[in-house]
N, C-alpha and C. Protein backbone atom coordinates (compact mmCIF):
# COMPACT_ATOMS: atom_id res chain seq x y z
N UNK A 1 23.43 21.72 2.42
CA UNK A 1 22.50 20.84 3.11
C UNK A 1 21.45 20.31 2.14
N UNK A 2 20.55 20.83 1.32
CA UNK A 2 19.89 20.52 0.58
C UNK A 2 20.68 19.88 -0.66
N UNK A 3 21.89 20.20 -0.89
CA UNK A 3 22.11 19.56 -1.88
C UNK A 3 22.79 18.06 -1.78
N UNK A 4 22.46 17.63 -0.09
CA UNK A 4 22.78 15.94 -0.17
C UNK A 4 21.41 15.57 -0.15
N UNK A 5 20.47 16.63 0.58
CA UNK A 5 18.97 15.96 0.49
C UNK A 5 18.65 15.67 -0.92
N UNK A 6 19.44 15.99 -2.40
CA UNK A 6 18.99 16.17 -3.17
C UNK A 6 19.61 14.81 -4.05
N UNK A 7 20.90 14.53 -3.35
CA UNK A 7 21.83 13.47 -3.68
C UNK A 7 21.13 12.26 -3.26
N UNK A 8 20.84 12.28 -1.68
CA UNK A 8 20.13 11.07 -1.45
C UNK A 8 18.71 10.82 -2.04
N UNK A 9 18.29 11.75 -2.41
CA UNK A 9 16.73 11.62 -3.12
C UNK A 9 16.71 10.38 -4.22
N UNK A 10 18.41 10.88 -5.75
CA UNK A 10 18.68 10.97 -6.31
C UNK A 10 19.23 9.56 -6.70
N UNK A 11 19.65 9.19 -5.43
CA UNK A 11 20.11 7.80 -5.06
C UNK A 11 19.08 6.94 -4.60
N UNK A 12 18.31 7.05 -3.72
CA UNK A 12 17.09 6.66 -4.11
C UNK A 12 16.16 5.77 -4.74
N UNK A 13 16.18 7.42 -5.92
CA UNK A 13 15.22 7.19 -6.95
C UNK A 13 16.14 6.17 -8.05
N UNK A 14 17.72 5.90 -7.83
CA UNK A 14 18.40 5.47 -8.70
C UNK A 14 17.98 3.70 -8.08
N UNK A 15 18.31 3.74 -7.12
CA UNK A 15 17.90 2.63 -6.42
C UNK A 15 16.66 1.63 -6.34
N UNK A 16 15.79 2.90 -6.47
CA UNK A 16 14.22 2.17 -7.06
C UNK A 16 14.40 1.72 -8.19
N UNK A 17 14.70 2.85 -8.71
CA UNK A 17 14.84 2.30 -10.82
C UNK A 17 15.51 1.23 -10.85
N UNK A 18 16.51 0.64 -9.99
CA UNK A 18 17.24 -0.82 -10.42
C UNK A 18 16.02 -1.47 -9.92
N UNK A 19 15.37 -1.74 -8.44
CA UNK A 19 14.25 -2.33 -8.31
C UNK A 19 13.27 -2.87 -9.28
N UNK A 20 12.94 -1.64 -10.36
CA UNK A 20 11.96 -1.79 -11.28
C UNK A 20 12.22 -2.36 -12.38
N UNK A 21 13.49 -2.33 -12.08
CA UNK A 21 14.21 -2.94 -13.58
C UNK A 21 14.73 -4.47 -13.75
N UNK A 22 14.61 -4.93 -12.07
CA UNK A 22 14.59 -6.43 -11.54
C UNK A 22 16.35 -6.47 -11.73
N UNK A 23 17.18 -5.63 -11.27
CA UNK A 23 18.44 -5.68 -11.38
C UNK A 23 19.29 -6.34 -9.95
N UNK A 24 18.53 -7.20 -9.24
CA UNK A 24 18.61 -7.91 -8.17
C UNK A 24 17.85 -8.00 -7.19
N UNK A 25 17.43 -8.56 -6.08
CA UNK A 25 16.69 -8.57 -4.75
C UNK A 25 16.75 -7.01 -4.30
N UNK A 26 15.71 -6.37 -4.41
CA UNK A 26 15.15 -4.95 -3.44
C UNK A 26 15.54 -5.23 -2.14
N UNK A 27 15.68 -6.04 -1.30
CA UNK A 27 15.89 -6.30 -0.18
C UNK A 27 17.30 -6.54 0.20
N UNK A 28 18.17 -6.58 -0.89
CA UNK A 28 19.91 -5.98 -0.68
C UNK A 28 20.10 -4.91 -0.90
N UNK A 29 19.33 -3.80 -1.27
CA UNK A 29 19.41 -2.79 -2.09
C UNK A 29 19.34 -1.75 -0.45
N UNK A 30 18.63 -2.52 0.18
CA UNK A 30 18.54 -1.63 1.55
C UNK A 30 19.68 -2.26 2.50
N UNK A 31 20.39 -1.06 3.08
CA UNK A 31 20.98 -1.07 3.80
C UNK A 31 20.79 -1.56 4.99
N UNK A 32 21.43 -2.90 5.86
CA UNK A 32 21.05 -4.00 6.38
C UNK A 32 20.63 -2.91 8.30
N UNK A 33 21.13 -2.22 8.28
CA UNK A 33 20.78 -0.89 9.36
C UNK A 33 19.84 -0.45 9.27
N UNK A 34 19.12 -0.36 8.05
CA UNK A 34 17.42 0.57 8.08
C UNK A 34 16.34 -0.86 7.73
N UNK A 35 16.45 -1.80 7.78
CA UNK A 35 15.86 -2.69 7.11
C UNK A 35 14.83 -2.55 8.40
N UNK A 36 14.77 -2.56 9.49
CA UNK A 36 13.56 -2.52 10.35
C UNK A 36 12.76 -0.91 10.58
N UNK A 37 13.64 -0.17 10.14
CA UNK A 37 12.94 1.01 9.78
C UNK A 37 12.23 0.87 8.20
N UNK A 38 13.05 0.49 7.11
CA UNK A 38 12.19 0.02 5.99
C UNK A 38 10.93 -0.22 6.22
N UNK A 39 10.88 -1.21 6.94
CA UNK A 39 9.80 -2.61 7.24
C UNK A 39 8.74 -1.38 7.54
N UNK A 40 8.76 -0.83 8.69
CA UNK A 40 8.00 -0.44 9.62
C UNK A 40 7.22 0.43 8.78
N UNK A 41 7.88 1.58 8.18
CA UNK A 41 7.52 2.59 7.52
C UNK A 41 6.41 2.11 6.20
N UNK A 42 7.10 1.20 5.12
CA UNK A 42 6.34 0.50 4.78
C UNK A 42 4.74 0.12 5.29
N UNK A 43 5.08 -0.34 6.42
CA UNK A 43 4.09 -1.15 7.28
C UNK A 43 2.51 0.63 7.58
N UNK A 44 3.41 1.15 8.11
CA UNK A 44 2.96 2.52 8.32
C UNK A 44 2.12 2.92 7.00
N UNK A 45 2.98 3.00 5.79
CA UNK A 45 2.09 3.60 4.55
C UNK A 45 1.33 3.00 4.11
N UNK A 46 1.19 1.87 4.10
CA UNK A 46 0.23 0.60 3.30
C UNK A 46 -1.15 0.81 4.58
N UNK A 47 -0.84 0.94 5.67
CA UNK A 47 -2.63 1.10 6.41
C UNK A 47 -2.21 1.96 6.45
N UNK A 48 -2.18 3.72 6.43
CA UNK A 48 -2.67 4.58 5.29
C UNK A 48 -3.67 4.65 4.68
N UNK A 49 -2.52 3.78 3.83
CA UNK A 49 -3.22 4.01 1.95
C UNK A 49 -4.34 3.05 1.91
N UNK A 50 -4.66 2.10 2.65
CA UNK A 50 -5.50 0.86 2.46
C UNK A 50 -6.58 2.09 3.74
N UNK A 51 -6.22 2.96 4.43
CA UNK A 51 -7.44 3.52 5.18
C UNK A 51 -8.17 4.25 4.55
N UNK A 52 -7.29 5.16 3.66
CA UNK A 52 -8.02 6.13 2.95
C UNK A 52 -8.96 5.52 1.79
N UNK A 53 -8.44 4.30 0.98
CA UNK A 53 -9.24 3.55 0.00
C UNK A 53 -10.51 2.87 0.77
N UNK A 54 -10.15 2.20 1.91
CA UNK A 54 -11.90 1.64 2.82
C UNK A 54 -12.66 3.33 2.99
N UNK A 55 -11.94 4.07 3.48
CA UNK A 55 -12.59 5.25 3.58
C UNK A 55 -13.35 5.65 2.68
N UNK A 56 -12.93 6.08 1.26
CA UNK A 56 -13.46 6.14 -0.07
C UNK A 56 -14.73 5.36 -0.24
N UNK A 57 -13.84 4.27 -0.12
CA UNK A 57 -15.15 2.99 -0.84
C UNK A 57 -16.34 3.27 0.10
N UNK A 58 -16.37 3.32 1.38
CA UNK A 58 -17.21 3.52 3.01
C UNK A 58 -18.57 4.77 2.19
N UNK A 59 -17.33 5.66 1.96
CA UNK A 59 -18.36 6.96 1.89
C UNK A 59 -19.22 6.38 0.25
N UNK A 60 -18.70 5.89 -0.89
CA UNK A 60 -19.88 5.88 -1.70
C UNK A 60 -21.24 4.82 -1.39
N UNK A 61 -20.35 3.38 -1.00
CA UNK A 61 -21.13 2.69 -0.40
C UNK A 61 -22.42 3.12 0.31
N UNK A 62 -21.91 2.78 1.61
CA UNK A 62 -22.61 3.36 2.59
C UNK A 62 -22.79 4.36 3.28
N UNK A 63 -22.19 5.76 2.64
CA UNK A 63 -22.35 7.11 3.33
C UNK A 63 -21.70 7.44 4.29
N UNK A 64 -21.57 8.68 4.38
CA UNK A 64 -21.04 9.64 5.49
C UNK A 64 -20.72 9.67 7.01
N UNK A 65 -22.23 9.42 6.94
CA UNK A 65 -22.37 9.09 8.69
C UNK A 65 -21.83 7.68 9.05
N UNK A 66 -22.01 6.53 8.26
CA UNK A 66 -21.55 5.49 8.63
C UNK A 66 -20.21 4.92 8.66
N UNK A 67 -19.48 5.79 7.26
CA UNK A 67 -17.99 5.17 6.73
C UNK A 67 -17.55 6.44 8.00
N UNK A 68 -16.41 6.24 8.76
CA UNK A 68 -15.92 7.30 9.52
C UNK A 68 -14.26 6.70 9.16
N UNK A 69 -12.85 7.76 9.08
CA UNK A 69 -11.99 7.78 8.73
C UNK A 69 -11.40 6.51 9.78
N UNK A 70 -11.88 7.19 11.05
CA UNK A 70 -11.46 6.31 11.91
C UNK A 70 -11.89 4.79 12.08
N UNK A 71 -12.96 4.38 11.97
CA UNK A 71 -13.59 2.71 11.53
C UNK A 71 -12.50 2.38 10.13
N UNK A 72 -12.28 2.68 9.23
CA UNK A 72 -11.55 2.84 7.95
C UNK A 72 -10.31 2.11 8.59
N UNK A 73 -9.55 2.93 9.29
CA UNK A 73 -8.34 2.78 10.10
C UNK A 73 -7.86 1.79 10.62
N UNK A 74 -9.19 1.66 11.77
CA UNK A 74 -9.72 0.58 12.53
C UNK A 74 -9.54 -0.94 11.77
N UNK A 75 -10.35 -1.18 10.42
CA UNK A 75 -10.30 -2.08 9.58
C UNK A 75 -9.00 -2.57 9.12
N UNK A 76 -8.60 -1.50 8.87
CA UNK A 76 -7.29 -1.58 7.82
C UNK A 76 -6.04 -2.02 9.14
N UNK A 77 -6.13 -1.77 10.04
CA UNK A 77 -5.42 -2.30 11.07
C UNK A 77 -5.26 -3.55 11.47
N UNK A 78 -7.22 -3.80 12.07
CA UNK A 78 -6.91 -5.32 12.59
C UNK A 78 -6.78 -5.75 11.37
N UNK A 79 -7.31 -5.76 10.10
CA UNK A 79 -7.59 -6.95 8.90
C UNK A 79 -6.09 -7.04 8.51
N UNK A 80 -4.91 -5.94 8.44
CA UNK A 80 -3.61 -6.41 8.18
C UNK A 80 -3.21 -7.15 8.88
N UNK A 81 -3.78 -6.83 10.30
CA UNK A 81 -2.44 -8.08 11.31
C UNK A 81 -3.10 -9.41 11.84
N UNK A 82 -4.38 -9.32 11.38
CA UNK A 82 -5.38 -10.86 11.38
C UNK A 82 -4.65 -11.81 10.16
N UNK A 83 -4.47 -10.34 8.73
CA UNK A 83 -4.43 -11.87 7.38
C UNK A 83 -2.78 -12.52 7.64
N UNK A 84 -2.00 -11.25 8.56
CA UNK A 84 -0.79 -11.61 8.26
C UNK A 84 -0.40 -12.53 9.73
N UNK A 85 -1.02 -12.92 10.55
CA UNK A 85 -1.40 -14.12 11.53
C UNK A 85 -1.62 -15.11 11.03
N UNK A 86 -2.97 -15.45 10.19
CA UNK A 86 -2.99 -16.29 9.56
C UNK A 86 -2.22 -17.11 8.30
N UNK A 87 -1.57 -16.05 7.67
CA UNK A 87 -0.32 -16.62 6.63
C UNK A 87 0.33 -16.94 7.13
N UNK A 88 0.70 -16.42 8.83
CA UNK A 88 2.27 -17.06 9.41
C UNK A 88 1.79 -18.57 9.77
N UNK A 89 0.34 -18.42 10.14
CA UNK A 89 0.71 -20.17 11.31
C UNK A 89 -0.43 -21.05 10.71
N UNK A 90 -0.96 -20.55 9.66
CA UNK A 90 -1.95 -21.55 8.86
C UNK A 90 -0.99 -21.73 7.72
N UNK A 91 -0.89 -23.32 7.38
CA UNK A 91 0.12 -23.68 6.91
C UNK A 91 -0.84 -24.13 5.03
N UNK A 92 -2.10 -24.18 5.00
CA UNK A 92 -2.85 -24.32 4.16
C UNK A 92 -3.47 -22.65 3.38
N UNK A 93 -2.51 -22.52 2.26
CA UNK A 93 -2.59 -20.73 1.78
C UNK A 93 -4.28 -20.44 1.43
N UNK A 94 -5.11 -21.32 0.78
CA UNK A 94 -6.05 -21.26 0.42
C UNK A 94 -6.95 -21.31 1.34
N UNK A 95 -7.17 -22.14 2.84
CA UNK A 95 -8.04 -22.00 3.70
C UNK A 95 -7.56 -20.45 4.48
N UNK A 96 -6.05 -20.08 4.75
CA UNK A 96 -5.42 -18.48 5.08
C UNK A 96 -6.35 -17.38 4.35
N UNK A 97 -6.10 -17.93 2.84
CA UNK A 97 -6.78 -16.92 2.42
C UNK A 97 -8.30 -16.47 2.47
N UNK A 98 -9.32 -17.69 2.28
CA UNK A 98 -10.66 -17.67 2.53
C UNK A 98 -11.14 -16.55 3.96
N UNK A 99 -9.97 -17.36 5.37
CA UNK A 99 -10.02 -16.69 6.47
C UNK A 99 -9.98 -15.25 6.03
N UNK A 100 -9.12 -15.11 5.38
CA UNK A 100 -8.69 -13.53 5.49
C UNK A 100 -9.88 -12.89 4.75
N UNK A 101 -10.78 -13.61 4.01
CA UNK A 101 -11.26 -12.67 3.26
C UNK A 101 -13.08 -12.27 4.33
N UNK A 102 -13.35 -14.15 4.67
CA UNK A 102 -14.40 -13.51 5.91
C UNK A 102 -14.15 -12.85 7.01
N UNK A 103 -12.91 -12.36 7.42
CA UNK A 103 -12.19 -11.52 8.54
C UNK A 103 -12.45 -10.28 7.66
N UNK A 104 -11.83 -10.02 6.88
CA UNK A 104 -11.97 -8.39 5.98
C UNK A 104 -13.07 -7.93 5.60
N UNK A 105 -14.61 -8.80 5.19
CA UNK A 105 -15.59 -8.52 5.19
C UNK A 105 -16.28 -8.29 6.68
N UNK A 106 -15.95 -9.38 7.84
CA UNK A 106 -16.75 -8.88 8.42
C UNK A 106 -16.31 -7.52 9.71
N UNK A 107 -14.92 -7.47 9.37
CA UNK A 107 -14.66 -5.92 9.76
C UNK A 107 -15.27 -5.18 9.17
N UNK A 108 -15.65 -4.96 8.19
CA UNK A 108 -16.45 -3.81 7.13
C UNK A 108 -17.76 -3.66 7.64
N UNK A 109 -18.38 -5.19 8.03
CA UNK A 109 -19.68 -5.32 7.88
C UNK A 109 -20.02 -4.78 8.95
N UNK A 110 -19.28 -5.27 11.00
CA UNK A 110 -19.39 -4.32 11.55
C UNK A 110 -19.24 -3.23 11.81
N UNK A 111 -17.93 -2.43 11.33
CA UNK A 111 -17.81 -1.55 11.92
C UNK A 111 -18.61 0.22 10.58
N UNK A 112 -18.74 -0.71 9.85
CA UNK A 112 -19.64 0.07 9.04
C UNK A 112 -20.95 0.18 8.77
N UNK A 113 -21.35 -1.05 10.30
CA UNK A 113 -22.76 -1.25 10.23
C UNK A 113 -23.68 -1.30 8.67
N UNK A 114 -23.14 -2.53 8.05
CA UNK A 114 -24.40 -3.13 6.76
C UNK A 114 -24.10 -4.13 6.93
N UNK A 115 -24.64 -4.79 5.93
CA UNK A 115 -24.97 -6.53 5.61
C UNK A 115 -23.97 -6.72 4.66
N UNK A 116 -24.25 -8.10 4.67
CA UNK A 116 -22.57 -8.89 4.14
C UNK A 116 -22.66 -8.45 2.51
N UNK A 117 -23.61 -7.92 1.49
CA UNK A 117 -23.54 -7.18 -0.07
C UNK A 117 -22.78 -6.18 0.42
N UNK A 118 -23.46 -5.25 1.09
CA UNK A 118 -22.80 -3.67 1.54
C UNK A 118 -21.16 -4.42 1.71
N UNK A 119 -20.65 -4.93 2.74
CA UNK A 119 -19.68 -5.02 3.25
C UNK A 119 -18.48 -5.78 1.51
N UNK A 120 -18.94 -6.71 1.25
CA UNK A 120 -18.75 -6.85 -0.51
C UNK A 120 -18.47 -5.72 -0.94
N UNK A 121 -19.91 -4.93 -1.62
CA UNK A 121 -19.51 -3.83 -2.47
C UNK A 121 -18.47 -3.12 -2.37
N UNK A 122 -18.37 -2.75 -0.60
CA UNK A 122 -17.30 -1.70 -0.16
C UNK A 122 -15.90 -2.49 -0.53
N UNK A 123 -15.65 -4.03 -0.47
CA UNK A 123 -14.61 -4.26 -0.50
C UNK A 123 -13.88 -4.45 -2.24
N UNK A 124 -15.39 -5.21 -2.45
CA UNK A 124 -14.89 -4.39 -4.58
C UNK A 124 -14.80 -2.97 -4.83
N UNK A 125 -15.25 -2.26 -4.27
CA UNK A 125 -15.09 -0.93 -4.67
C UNK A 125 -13.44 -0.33 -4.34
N UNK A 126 -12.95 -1.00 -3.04
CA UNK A 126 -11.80 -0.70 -2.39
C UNK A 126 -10.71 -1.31 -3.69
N UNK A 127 -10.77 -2.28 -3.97
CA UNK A 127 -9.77 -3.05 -4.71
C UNK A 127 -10.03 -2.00 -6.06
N UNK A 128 -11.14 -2.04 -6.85
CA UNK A 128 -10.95 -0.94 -7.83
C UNK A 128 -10.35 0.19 -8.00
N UNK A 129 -11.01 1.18 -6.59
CA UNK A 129 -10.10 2.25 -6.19
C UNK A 129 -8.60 2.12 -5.91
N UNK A 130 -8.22 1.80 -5.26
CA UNK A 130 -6.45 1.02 -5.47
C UNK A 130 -5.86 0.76 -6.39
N UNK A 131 -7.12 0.00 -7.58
CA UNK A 131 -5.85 -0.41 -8.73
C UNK A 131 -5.71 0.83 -9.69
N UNK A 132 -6.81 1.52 -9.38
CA UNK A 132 -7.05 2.98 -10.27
C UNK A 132 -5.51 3.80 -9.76
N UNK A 133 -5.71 4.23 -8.38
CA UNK A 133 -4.62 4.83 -7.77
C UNK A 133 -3.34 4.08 -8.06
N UNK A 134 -3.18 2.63 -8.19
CA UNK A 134 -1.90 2.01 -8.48
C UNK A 134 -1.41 2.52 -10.36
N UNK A 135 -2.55 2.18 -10.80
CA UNK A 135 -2.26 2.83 -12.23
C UNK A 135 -1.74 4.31 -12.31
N UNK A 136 -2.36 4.81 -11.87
CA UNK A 136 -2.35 6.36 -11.86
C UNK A 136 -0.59 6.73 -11.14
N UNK A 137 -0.13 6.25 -10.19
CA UNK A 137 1.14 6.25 -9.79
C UNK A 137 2.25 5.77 -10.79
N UNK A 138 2.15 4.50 -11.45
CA UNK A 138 2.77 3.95 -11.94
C UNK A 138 2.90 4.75 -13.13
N UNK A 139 1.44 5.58 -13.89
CA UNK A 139 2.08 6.57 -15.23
C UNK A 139 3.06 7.57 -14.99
N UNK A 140 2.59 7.85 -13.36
CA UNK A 140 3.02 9.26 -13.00
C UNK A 140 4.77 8.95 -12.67
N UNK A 141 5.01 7.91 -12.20
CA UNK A 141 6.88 7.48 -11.99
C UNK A 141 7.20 6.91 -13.16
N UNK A 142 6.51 6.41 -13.98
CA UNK A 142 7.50 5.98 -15.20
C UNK A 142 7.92 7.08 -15.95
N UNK A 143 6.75 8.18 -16.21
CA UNK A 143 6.99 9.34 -16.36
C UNK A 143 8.11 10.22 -16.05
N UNK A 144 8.51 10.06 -14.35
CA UNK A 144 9.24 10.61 -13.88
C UNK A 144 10.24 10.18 -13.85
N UNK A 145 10.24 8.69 -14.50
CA UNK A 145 11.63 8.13 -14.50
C UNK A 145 12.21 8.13 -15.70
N UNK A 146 11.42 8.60 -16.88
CA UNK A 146 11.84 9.19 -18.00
C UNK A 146 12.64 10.53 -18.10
N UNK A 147 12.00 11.24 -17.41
CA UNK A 147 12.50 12.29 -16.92
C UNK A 147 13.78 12.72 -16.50
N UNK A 148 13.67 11.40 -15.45
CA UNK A 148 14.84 11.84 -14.38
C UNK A 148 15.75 11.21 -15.15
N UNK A 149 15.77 9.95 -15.94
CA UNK A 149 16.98 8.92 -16.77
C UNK A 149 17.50 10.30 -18.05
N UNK A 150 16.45 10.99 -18.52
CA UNK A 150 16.84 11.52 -19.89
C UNK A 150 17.92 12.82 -19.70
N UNK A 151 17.04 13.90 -18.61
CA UNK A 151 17.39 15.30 -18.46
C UNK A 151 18.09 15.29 -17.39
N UNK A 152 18.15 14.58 -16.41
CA UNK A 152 18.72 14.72 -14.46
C UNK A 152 19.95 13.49 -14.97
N UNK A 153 20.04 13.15 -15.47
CA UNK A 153 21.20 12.14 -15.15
C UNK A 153 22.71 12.97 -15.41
N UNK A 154 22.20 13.51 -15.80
CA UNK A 154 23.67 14.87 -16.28
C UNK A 154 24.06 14.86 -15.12
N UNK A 155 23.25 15.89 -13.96
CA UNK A 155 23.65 16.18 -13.02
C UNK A 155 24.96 15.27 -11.99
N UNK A 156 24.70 14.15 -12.29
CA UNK A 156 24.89 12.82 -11.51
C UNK A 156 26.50 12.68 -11.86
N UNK A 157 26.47 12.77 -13.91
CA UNK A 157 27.44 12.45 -13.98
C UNK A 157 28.88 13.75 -14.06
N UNK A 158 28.64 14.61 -13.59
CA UNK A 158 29.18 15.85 -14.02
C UNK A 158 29.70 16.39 -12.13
């Protein structure tokens, strides 16, 4: 049992690595049966990861009492399915985007109770924190994809 959990991991991770390697569309690479589970899950980890980073940014910003996990959440919720409303039916990307960005500030601004700097700072601070964490991932899998290409590929072929 574990050793298909270990196959499909394996496959996978083989599967990403063509991804990364631009060895065709990621989106044939998934099996046309999970593609709305893909989506979703996806959809699922990104507000997450975008809660815990407003969260972060919340608490240095503006503190404890004010940043709450749940407002974080809250943000990262409506502001995904506001910007991605507006990309579908605003046909002008640059006025979409402007929208999206006074929509994302002023979720911050209320529900974190400050003014439109505070609500700023928190949202530069968010994008920093992210690209830190995006860096920090990206050493940690290339790493692992050194790893897994140099010493684990035996396994695969044997």
């Amino acid at each position: 049992m574990t050793l298909a959990y270990l196959l499909r991991f394996m496959t996978l991770f083989l599967s990403l690595s063509a991804v990364a390697k631009k060895e065709g569309p990621w989106w044939d690479i998934i099996p046309e049966e999970l593609r709305l589970i893909f989506s979703l899950t996806l959809f699922f980890v990104n507000l997450l990861v975008l809660a815990i980073v407003l969260y972060l940014a919340g608490l240095v910003v503006v503190g404890g009492k004010r940043a709450l996990l749940s407002d974080a959440f809250i943000i990262s919720l409506l502001g995904t399915i506001l910007s991605t409303l507006f990309f579908m039916f605003i046909p002008y990307r640059l006025l979409a985007l402007t929208l999206c960005m006074i929509v994302w500030l002023l979720l911050i601004k209320r529900l974190y109770e400050t003014g439109w700097f505070g609500a700023m700072a928190v949202g530069i601070l968010a994008i920093i924190i992210f690209l830190a964490i995006t860096i920090l991932l990206a050493l940690l899998f290339g790493i692992l994809y050194v790893i897994f290409e140099r010493f684990l590929s035996f396994l695969i072929l044997t």
